[in-house]
Protein backbone atom coordinates (compact mmCIF):
# COMPACT_ATOMS: atom_id res chain seq x y z
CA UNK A 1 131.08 75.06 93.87
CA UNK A 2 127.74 74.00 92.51
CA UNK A 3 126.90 70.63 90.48
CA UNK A 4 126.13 70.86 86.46
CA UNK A 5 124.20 68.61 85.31
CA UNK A 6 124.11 67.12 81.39
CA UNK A 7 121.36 65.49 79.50
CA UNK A 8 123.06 62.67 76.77
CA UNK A 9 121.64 60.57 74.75
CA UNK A 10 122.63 56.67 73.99
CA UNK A 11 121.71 54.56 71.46
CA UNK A 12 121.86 50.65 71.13
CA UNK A 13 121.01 49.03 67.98
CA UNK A 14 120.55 45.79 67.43
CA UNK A 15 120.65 44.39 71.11
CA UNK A 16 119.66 41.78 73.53
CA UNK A 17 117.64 43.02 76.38
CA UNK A 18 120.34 41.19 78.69
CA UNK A 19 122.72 43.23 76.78
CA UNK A 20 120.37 46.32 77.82
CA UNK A 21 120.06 45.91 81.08
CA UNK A 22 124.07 45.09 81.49
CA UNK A 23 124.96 48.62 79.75
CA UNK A 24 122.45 50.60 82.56
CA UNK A 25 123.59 48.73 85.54
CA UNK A 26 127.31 49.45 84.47
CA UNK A 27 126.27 52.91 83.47
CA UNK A 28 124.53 53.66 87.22
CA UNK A 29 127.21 51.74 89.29
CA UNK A 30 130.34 53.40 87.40
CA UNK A 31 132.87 55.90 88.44
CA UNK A 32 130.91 58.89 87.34
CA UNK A 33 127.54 59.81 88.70
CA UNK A 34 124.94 59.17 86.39
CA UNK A 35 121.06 58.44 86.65
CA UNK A 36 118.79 57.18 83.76
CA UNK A 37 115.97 59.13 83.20
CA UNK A 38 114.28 57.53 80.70
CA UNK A 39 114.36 54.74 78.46
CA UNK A 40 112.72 53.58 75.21
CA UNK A 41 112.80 50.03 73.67
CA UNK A 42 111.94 49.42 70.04
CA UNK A 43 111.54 45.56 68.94
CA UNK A 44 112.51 45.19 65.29
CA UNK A 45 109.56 43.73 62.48
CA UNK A 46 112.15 40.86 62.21
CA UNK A 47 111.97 37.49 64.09
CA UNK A 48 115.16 37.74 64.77
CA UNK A 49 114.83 39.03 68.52
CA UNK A 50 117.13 41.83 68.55
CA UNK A 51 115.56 45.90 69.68
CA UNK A 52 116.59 49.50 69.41
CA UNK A 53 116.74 51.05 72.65
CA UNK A 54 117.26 54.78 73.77
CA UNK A 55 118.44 56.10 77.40
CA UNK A 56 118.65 59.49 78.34
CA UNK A 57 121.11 59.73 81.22
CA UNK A 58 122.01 62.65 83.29
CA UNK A 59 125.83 63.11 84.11
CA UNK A 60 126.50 65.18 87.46
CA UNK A 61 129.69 66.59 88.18
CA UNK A 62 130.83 69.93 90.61
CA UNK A 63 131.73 72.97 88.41
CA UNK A 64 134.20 76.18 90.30
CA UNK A 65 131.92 78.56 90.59
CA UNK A 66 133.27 82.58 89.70
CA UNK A 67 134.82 84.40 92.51
């Protein structure tokens, strides 16, 4: 066996930052392993309070290997 590891991309528009923060803790302390490698907050020209943000998360999981 060895691990394979994928790069995503996820997108929030419109968010809170507690709303941020909530989707990365739920996405690290799931079922599947996953670590955030990066992420990118945009806060919108509007008062309104809401941002963009970005994370790129890698997903880990054990492939068969070829015999």
């Amino acid at each position: 066996m060895r691990a394979s590891n994928v790069l995503r991309a996820s997108r929030l528009k419109k968010s809170t930052i507690r709303q941020v923060v909530r989707y990365a803790f739920s996405l690290e302390t799931g079922n599947q392993p996953v670590k955030i490698r990066s992420l990118s907050i945009d806060t919108n020209a509007d008062p309104s309070g809401y941002l963009d943000a970005t994370l790129s998360v890698s997903a880990f999981s054990l492939a068969e290997g070829k015999k």
